[in-house]
PDB file of N, CA and C in Angstrom:
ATOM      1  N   UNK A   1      -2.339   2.993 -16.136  1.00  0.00           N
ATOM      2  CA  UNK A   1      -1.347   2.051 -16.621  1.00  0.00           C
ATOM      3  C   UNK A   1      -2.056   0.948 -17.401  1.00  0.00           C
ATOM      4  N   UNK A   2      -1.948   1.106 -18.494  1.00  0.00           N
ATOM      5  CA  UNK A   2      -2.278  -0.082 -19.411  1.00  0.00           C
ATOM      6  C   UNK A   2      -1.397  -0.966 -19.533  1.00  0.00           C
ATOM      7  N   UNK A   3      -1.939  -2.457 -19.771  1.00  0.00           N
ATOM      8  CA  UNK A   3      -0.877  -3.613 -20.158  1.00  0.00           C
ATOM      9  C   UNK A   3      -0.449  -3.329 -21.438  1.00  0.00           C
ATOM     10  N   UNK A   4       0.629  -4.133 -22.019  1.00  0.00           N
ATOM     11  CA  UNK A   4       1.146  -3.888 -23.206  1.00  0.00           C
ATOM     12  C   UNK A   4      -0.101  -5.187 -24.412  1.00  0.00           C
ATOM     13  N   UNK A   5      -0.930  -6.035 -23.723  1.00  0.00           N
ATOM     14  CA  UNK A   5      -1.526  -6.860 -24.211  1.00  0.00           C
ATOM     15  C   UNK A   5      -3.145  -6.600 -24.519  1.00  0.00           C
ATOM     16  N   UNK A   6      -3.449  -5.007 -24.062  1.00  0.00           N
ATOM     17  CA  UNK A   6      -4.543  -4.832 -23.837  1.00  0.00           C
ATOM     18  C   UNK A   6      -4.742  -4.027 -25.248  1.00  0.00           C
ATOM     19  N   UNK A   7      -5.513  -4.143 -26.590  1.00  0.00           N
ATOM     20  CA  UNK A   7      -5.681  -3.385 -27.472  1.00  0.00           C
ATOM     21  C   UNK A   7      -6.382  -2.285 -27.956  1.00  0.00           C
ATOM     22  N   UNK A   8      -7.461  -2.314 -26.959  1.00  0.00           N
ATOM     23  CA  UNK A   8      -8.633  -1.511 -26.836  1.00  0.00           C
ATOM     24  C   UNK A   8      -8.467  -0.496 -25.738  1.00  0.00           C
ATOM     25  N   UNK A   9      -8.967   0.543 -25.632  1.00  0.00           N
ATOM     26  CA  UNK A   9      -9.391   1.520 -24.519  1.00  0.00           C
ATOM     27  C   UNK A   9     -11.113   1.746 -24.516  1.00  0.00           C
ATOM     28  N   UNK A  10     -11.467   2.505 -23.771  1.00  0.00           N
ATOM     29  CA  UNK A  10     -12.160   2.880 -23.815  1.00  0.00           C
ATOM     30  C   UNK A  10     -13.271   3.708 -24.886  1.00  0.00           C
ATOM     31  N   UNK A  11     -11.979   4.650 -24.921  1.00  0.00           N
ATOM     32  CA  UNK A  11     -11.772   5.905 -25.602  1.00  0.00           C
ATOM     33  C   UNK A  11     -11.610   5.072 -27.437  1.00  0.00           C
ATOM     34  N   UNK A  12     -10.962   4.228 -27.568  1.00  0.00           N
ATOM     35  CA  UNK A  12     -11.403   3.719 -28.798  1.00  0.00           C
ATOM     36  C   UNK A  12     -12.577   2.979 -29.355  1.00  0.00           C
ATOM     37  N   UNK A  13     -12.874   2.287 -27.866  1.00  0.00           N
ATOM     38  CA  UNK A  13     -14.893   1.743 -28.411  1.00  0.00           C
ATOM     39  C   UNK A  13     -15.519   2.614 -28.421  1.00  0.00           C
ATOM     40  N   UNK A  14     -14.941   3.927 -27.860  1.00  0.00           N
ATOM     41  CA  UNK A  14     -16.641   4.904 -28.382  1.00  0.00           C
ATOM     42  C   UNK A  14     -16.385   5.647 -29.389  1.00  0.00           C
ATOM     43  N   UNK A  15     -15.002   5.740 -30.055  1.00  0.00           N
ATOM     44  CA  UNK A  15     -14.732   6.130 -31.646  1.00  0.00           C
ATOM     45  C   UNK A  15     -14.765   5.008 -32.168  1.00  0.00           C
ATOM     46  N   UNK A  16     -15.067   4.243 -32.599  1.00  0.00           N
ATOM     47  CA  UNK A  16     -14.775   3.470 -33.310  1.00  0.00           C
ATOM     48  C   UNK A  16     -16.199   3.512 -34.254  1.00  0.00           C
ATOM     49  N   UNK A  17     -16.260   3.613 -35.446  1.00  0.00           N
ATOM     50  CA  UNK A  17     -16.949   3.618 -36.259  1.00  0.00           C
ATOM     51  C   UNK A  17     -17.589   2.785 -37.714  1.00  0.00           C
ATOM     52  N   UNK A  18     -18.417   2.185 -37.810  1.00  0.00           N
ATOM     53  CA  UNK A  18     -18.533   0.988 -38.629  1.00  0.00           C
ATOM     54  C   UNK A  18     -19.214   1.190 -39.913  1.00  0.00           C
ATOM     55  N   UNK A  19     -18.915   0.627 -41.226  1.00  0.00           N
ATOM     56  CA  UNK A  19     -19.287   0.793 -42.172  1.00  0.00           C
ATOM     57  C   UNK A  19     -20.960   0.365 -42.206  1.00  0.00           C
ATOM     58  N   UNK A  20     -22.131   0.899 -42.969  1.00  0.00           N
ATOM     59  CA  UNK A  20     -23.642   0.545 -42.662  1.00  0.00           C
ATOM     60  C   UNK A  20     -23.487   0.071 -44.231  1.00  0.00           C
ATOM     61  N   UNK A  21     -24.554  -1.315 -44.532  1.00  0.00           N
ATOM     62  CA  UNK A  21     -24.904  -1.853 -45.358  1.00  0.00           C
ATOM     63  C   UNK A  21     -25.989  -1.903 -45.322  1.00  0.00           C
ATOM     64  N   UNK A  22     -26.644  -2.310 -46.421  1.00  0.00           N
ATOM     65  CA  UNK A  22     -28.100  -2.430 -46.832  1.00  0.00           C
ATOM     66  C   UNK A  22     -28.868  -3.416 -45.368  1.00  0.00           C
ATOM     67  N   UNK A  23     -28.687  -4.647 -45.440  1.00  0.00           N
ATOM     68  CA  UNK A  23     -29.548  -5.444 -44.197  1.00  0.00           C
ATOM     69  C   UNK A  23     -28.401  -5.380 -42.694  1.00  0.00           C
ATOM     70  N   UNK A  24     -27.527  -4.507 -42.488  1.00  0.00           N
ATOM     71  CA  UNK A  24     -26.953  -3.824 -41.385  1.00  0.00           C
ATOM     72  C   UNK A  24     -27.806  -3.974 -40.217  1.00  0.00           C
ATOM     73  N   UNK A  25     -26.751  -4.060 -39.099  1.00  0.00           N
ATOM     74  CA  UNK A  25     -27.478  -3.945 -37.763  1.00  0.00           C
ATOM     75  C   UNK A  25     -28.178  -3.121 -37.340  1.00  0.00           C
ATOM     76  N   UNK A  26     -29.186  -3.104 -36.152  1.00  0.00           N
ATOM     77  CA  UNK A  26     -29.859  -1.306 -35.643  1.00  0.00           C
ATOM     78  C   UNK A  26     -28.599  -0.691 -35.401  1.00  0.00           C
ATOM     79  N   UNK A  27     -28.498   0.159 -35.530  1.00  0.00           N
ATOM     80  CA  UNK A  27     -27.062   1.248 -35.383  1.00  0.00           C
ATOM     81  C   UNK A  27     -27.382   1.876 -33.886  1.00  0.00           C
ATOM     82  N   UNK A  28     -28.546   1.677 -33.124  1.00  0.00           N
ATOM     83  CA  UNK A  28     -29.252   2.461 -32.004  1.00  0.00           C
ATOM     84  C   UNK A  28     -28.920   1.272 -30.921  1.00  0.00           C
ATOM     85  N   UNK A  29     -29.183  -0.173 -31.484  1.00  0.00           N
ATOM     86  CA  UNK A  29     -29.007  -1.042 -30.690  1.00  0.00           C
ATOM     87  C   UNK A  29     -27.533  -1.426 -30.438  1.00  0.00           C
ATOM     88  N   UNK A  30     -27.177  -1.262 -31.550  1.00  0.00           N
ATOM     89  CA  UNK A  30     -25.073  -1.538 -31.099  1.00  0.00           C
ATOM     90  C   UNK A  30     -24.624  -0.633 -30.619  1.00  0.00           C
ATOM     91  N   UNK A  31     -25.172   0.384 -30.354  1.00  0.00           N
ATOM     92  CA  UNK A  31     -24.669   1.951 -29.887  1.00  0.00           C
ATOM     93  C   UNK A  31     -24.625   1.515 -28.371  1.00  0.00           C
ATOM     94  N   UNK A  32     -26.041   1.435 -28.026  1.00  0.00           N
ATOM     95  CA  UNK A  32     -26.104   0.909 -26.367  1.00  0.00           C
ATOM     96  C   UNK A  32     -25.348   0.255 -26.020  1.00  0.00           C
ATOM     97  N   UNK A  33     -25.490  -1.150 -27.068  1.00  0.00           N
ATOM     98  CA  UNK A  33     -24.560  -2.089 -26.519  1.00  0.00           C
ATOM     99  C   UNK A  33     -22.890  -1.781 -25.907  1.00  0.00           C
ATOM    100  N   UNK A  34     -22.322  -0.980 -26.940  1.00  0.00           N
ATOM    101  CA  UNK A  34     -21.258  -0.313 -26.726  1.00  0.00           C
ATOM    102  C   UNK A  34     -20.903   0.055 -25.734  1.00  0.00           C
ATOM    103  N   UNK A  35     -21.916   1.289 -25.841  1.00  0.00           N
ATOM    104  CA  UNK A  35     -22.077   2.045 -24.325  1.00  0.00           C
ATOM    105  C   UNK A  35     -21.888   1.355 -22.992  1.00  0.00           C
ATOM    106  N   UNK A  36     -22.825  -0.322 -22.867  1.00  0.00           N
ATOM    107  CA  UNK A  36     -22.519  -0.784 -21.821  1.00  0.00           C
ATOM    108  C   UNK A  36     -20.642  -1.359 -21.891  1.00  0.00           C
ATOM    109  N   UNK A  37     -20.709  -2.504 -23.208  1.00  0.00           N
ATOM    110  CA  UNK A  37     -18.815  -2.580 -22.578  1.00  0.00           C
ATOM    111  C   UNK A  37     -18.309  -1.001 -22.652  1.00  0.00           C
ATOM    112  N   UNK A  38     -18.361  -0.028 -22.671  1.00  0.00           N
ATOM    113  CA  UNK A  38     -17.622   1.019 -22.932  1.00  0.00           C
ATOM    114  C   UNK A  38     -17.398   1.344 -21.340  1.00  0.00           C
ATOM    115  N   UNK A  39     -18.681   1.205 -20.749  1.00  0.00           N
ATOM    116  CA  UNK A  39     -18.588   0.928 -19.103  1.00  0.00           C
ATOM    117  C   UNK A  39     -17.944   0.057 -18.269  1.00  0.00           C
ATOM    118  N   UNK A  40     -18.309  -0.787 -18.840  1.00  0.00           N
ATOM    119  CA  UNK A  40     -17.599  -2.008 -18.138  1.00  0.00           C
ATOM    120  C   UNK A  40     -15.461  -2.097 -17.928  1.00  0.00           C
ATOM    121  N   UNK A  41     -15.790  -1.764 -19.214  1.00  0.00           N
ATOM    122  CA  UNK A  41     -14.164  -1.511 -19.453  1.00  0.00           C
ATOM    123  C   UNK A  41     -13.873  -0.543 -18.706  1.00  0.00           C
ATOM    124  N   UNK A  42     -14.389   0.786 -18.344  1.00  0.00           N
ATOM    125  CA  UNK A  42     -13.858   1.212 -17.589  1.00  0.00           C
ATOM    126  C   UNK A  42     -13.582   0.930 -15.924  1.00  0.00           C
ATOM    127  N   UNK A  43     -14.801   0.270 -15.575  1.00  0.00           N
ATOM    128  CA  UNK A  43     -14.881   0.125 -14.124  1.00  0.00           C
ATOM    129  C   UNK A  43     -14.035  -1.387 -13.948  1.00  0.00           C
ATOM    130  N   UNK A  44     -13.566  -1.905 -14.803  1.00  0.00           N
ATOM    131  CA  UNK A  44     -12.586  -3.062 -15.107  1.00  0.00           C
ATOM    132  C   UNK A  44     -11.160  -2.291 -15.076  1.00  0.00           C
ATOM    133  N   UNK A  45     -10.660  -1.131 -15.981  1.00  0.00           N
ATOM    134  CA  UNK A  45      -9.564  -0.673 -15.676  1.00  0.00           C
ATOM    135  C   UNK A  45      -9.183   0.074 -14.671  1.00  0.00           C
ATOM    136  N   UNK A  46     -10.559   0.939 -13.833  1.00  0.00           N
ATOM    137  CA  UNK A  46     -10.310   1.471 -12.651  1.00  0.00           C
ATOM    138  C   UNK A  46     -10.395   0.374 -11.206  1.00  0.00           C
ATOM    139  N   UNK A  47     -10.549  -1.351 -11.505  1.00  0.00           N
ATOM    140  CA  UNK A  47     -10.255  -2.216 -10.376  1.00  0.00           C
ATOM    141  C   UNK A  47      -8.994  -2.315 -10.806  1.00  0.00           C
ATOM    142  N   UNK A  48      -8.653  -2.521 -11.661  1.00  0.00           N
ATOM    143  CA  UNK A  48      -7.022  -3.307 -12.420  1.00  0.00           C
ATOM    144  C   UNK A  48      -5.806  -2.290 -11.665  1.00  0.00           C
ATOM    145  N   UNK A  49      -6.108  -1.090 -11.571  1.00  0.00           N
ATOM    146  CA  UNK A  49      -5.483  -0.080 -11.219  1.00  0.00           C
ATOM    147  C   UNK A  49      -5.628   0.045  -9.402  1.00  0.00           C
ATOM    148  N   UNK A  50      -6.733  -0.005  -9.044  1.00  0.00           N
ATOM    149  CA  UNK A  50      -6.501  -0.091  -7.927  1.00  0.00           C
ATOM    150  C   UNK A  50      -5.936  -1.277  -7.127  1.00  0.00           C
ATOM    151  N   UNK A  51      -6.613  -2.334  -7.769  1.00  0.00           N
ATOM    152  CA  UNK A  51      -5.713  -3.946  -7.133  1.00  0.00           C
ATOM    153  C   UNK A  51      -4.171  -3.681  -7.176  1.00  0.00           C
ATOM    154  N   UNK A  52      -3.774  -3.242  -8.565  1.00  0.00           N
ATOM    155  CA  UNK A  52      -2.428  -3.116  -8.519  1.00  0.00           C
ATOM    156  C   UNK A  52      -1.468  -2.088  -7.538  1.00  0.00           C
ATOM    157  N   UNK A  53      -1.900  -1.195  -7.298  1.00  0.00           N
ATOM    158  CA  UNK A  53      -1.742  -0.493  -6.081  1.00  0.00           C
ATOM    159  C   UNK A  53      -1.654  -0.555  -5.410  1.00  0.00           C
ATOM    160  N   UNK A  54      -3.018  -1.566  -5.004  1.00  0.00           N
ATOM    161  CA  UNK A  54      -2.617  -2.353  -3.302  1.00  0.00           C
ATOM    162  C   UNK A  54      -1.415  -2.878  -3.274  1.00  0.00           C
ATOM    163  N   UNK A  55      -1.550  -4.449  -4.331  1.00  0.00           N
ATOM    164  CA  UNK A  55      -0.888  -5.120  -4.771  1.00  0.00           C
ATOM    165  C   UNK A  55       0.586  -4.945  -4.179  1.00  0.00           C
ATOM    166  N   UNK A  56       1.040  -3.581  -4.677  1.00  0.00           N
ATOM    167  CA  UNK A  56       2.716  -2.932  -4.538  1.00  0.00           C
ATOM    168  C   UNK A  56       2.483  -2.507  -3.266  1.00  0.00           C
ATOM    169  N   UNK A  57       1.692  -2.104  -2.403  1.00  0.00           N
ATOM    170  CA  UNK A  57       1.341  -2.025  -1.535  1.00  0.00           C
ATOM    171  C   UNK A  57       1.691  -2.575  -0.481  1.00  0.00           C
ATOM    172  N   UNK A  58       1.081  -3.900  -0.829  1.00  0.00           N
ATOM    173  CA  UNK A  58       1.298  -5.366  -0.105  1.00  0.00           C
ATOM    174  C   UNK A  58       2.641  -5.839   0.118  1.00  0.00           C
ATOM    175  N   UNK A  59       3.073  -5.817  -1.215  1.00  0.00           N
ATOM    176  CA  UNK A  59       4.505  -6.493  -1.216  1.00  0.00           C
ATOM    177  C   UNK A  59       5.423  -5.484  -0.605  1.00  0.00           C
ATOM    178  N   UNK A  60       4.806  -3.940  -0.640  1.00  0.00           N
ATOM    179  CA  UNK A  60       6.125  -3.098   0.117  1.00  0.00           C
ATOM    180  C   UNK A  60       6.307  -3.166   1.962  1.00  0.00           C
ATOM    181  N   UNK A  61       4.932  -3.678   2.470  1.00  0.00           N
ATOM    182  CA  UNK A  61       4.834  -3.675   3.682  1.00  0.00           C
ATOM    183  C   UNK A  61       5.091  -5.493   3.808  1.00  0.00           C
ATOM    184  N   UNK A  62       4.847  -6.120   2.600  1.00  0.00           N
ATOM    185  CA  UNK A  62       5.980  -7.866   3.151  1.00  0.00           C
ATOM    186  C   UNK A  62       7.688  -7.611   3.570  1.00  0.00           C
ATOM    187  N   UNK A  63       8.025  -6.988   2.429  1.00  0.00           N
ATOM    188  CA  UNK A  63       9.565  -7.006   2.511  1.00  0.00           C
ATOM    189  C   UNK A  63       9.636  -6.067   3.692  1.00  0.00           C
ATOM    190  N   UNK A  64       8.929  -4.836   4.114  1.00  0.00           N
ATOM    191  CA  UNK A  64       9.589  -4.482   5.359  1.00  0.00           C
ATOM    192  C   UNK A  64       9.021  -5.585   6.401  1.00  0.00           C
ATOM    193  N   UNK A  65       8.309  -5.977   6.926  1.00  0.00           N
ATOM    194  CA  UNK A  65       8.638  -7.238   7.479  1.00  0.00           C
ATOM    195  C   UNK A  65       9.300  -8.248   7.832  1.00  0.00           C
ATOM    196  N   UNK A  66      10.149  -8.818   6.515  1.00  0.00           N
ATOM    197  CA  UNK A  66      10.495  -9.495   6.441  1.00  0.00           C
ATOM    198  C   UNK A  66      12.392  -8.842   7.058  1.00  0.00           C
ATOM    199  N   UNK A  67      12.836  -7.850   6.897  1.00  0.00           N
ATOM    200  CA  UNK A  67      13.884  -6.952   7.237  1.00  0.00           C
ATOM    201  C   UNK A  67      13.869  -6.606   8.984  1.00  0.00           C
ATOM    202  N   UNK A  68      12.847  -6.908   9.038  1.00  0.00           N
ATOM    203  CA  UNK A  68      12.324  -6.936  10.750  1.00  0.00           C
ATOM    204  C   UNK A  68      13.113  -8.137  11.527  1.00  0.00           C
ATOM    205  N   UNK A  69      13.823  -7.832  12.292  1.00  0.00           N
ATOM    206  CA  UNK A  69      14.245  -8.976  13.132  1.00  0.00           C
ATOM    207  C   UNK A  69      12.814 -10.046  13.915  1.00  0.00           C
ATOM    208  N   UNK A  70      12.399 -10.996  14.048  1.00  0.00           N
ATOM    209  CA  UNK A  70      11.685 -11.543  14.535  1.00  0.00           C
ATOM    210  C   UNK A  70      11.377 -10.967  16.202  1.00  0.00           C
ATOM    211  N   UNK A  71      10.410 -10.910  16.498  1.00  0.00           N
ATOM    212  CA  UNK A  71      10.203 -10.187  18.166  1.00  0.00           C
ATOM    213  C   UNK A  71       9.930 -11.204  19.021  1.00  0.00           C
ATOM    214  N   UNK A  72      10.184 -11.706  20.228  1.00  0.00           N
ATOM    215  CA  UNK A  72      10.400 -12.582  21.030  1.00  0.00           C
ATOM    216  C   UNK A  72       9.007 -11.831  22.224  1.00  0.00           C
ATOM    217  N   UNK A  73       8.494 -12.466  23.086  1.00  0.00           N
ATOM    218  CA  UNK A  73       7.548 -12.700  23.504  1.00  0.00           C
ATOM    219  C   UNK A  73       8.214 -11.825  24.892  1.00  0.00           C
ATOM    220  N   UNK A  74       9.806 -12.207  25.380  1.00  0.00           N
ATOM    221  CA  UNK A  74      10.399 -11.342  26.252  1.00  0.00           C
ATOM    222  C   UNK A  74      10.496 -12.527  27.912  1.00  0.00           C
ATOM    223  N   UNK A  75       9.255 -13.500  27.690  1.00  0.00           N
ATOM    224  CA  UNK A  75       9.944 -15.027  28.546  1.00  0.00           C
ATOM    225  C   UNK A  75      10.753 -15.363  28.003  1.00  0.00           C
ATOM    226  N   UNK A  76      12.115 -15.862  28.752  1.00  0.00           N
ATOM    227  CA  UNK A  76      12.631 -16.839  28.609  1.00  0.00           C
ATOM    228  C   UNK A  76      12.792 -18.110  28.923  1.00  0.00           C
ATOM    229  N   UNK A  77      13.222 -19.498  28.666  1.00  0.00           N
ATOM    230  CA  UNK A  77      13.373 -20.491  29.437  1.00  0.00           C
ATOM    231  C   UNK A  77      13.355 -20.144  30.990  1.00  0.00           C
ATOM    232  N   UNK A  78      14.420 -19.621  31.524  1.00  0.00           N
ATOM    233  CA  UNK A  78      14.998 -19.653  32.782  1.00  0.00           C
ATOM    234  C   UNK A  78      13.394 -18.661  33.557  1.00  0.00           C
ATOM    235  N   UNK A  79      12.898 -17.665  33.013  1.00  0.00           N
ATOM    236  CA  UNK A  79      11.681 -17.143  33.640  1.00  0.00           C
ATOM    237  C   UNK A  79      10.625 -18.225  33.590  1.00  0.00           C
ATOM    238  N   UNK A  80      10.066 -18.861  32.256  1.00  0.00           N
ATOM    239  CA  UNK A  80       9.260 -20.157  32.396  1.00  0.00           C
ATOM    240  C   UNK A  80       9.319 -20.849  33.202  1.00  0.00           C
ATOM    241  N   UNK A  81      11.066 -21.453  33.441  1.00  0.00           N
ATOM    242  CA  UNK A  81      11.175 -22.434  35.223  1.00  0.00           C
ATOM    243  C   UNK A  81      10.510 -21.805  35.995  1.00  0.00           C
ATOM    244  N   UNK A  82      11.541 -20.523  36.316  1.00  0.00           N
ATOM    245  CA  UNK A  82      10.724 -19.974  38.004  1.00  0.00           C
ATOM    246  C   UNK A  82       9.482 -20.038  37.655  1.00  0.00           C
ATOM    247  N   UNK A  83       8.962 -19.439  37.152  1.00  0.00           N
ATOM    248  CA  UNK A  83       7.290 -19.465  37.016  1.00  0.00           C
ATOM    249  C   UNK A  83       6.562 -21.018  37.493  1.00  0.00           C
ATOM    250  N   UNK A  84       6.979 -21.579  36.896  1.00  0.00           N
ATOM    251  CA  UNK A  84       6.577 -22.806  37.042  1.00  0.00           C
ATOM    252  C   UNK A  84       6.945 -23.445  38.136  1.00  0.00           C
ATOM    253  N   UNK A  85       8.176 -23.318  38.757  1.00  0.00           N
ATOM    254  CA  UNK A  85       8.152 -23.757  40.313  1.00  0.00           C
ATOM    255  C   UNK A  85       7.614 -23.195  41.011  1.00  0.00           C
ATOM    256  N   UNK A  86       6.811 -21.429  41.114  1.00  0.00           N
ATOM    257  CA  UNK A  86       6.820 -20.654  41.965  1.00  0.00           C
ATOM    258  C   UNK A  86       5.051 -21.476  42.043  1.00  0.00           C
ATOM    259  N   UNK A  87       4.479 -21.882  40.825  1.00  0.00           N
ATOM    260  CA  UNK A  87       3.255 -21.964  40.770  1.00  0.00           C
ATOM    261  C   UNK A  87       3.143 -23.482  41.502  1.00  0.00           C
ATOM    262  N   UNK A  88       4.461 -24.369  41.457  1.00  0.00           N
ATOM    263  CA  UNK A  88       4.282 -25.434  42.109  1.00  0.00           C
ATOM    264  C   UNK A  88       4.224 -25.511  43.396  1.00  0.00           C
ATOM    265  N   UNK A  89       5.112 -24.617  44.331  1.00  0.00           N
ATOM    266  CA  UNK A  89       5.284 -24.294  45.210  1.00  0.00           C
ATOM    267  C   UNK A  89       3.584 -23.877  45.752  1.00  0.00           C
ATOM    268  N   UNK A  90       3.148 -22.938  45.008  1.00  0.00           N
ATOM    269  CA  UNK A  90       2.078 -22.231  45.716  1.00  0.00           C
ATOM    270  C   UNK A  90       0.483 -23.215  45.245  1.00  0.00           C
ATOM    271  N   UNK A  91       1.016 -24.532  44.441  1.00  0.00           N
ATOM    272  CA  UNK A  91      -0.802 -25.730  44.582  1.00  0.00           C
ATOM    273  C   UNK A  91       0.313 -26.435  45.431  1.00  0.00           C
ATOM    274  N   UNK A  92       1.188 -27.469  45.487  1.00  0.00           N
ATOM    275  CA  UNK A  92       1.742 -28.424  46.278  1.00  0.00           C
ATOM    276  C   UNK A  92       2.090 -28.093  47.756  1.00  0.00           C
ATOM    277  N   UNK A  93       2.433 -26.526  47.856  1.00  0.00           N
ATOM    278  CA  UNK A  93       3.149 -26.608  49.136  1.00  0.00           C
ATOM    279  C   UNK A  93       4.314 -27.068  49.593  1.00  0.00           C
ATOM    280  N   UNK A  94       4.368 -27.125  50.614  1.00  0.00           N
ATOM    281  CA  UNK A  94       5.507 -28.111  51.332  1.00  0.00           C
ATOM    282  C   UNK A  94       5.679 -29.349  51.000  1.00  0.00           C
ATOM    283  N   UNK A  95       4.336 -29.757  50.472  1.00  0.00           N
ATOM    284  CA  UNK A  95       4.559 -31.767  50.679  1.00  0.00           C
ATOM    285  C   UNK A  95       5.516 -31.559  49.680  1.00  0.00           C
ATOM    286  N   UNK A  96       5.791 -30.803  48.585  1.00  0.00           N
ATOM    287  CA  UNK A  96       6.705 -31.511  47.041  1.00  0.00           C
ATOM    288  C   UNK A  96       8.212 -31.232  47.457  1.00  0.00           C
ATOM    289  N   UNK A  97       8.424 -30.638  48.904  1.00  0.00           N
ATOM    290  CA  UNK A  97       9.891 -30.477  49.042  1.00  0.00           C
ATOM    291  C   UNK A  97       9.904 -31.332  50.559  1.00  0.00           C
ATOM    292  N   UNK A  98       9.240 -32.092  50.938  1.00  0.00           N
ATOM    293  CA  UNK A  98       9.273 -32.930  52.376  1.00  0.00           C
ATOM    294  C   UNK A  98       9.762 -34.390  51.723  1.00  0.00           C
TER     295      UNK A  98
END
């Protein structure tokens, strides 16, 4: 998937072909050079592609989430009390009801 903003491929920096003039560049040295963005670009469009993947990825496992009713812990108030008296009961003892 290419952007609609992206003008170049790959596949067009390594056709791409330039007119030679008399005091012209090494043609051996821009070749390499090429060669490296010709690389780069690719291992740039094969992250672009995978980020984006995740990316949809991501957002498909937010929204099911978000469609998820919230999950409750399964205490309630009224279990928190008892709990909490049962634990008072069993450091205080008797003295907290004498």
């Amino acid at each position: 998937m290419i952007p609609d903003n992206i003008q170049l491929t790959s596949k067009d920096i390594l056709e791409k072909e330039f007119k030679t003039s008399m005091r012209g560049y090494n043609q051996e040295e821009v070749d390499q050079f090429l060669d490296i963005i010709i690389k780069d670009y690719e291992n740039y469009s094969k992250l672009i592609e995978t980020l984006t993947i995740e990316n949809q990825k991501l957002k498909k496992q937010l929204d099911e989430a978000r469609k998820q009713p919230p999950q409750t812990t399964g205490a309630t108030n009224f279990d928190i009390l008892k709990r909490l008296s049962n634990l008072e009961k069993h450091v205080f003892g008797s003295k907290l009801y004498d």
